[in-house]
C-alpha atoms as a PDB file:
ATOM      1  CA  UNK A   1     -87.144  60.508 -42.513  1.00  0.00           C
ATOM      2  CA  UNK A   2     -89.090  57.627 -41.548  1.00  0.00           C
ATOM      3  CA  UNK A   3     -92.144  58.980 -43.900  1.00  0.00           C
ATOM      4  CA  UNK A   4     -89.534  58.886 -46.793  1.00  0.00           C
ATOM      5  CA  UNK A   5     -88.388  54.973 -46.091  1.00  0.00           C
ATOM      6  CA  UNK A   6     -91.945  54.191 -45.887  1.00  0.00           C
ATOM      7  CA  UNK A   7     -92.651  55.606 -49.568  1.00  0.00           C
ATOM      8  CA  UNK A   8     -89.611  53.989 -50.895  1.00  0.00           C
ATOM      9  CA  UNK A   9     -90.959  50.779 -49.371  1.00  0.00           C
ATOM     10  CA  UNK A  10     -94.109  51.071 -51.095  1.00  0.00           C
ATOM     11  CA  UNK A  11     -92.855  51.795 -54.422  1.00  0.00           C
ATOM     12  CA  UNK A  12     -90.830  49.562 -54.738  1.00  0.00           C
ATOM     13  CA  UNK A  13     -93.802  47.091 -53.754  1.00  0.00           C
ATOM     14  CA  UNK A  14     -95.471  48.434 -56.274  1.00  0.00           C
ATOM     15  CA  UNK A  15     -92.350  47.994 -58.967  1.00  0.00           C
ATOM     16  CA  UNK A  16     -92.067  44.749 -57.921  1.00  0.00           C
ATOM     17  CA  UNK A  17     -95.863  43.986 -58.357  1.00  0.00           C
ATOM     18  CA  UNK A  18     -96.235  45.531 -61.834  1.00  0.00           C
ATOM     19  CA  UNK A  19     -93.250  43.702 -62.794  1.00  0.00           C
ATOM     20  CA  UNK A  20     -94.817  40.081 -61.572  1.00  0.00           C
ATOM     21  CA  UNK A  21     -98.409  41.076 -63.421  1.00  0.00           C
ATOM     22  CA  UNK A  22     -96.359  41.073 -66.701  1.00  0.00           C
ATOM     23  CA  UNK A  23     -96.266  37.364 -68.387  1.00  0.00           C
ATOM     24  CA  UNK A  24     -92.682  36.260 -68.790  1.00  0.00           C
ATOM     25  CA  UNK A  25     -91.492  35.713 -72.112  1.00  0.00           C
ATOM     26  CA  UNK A  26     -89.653  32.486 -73.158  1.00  0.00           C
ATOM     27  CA  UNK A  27     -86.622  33.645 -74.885  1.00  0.00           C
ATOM     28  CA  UNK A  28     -84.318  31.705 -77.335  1.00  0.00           C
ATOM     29  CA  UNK A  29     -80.363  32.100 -76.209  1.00  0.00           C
ATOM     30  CA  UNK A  30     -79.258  31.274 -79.478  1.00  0.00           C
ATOM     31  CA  UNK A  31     -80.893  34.432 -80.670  1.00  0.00           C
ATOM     32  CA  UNK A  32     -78.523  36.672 -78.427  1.00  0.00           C
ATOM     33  CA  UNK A  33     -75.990  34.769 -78.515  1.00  0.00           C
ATOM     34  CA  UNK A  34     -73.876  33.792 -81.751  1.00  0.00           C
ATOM     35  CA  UNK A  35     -71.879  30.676 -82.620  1.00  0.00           C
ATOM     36  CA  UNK A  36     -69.071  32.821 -82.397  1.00  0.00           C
ATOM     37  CA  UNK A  37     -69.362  34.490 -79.317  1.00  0.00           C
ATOM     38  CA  UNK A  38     -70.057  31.082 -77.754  1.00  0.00           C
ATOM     39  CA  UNK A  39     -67.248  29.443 -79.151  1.00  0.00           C
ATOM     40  CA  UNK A  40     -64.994  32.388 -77.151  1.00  0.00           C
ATOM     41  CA  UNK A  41     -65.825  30.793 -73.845  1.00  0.00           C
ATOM     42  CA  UNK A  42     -63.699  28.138 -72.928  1.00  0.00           C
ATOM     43  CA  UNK A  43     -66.401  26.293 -70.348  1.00  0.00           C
ATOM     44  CA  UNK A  44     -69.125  27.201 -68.886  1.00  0.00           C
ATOM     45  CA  UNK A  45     -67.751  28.383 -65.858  1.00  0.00           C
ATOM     46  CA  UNK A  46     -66.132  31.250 -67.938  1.00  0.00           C
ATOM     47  CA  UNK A  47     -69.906  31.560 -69.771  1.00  0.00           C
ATOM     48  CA  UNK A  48     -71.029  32.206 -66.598  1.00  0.00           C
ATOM     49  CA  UNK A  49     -68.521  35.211 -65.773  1.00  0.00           C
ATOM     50  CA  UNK A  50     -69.034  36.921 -68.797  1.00  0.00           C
ATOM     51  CA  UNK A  51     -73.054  37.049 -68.643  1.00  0.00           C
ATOM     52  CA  UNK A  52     -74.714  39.832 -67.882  1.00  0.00           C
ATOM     53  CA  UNK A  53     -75.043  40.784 -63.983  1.00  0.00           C
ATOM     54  CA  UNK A  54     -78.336  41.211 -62.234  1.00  0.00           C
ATOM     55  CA  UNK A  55     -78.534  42.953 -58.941  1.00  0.00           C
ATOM     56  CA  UNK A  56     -81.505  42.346 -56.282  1.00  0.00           C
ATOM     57  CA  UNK A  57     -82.553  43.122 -52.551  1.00  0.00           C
ATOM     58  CA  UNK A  58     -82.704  41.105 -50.402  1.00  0.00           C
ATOM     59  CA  UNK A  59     -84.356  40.966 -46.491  1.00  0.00           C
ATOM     60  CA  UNK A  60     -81.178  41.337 -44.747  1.00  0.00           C
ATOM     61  CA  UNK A  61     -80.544  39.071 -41.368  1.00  0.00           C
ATOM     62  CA  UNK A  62     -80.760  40.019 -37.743  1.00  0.00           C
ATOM     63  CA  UNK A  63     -76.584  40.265 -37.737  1.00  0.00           C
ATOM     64  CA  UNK A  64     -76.808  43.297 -40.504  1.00  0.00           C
ATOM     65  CA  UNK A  65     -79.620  44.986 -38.587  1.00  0.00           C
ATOM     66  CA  UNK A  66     -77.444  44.719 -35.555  1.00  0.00           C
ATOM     67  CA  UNK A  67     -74.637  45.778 -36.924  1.00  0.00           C
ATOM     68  CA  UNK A  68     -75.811  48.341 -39.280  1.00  0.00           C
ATOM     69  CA  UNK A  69     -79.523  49.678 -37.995  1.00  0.00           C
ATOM     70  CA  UNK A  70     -83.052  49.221 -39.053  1.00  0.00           C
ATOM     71  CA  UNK A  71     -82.667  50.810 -42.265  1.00  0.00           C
ATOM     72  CA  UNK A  72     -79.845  48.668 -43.350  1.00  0.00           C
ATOM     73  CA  UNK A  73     -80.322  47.591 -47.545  1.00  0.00           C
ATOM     74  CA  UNK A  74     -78.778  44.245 -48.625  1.00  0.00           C
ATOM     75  CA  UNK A  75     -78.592  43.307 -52.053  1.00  0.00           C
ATOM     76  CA  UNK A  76     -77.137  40.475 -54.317  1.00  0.00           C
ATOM     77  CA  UNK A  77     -75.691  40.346 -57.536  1.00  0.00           C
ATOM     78  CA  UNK A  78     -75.178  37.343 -59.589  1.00  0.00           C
ATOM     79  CA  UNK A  79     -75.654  36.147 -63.141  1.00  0.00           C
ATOM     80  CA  UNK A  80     -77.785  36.123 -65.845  1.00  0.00           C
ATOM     81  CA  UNK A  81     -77.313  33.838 -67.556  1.00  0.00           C
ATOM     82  CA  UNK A  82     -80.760  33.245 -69.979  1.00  0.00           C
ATOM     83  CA  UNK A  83     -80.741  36.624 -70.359  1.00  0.00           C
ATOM     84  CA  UNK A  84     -84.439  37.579 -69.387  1.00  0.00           C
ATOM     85  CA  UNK A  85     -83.394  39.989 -66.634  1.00  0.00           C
ATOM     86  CA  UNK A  86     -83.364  37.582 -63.664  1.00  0.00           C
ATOM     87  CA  UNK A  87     -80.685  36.271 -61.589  1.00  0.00           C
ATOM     88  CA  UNK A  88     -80.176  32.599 -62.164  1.00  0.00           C
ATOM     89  CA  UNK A  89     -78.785  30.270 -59.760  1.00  0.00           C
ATOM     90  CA  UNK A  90     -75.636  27.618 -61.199  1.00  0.00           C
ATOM     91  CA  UNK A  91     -78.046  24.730 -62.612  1.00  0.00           C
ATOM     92  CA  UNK A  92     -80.398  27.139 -64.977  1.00  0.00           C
ATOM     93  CA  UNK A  93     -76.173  28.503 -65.773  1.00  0.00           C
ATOM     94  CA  UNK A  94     -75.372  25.334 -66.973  1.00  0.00           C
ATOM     95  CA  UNK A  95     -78.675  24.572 -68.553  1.00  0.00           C
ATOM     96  CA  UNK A  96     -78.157  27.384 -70.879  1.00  0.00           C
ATOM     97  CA  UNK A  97     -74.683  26.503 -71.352  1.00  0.00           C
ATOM     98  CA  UNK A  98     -75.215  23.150 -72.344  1.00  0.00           C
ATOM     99  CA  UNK A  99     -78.509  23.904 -74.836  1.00  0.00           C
ATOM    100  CA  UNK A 100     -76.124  26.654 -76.427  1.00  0.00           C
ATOM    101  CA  UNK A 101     -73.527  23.482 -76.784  1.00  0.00           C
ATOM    102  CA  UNK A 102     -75.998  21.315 -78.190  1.00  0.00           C
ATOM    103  CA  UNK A 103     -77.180  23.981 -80.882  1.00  0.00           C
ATOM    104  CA  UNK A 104     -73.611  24.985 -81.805  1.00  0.00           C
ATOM    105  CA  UNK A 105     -72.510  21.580 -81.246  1.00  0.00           C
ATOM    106  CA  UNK A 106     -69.014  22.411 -80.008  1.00  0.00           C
END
């Protein structure tokens, strides 16, 4: 079992190091998003409910190994807001938000 959690461990190293090799590209909002659809949302708090979600581990705290063993996973999910497959915290939210405002110019 412990061989098993050890391979797991190292591919998803290796996931995670392919994925950081790749350059990021810059994406334009306003391309996936329509006047429209950003006209539905009534701030940006609802904006922020509707965007995609984006779920990633996490090293989990001495309390969850305690509680739950050494193998214990934790994981967050939270939005993405910019759409590039990332979770983004509230102020790249309400960056996006507000560019999308300025374009559509609510």
């Amino acid at each position: 079992m412990m061989r098993l959690d050890v391979f797991f461990l190292a591919l998803l190293s290796l996931i995670t190091f392919n994925a950081a090799a790749i350059e990021p590209k810059v994406i334009d909002i306003s391309n996936i998003i329509s006047k429209e659809e950003f006209s539905s949302y009534k701030n940006v708090a609802e904006f922020i409910d509707h965007s995609p979600k984006v779920t990633i581990l996490v090293q989990p705290k001495q309390d969850d190994i305690d509680e739950y063993g050494e193998g214990v996973v934790k994981s967050l999910t939270g939005s993405d807001c910019d759409r590039d497959g990332k979770m983004d915290d509230n102020p790249t939210c309400n960056a996006v938000y507000y560019k999308l405002w300025l374009k559509y110019k609510r």
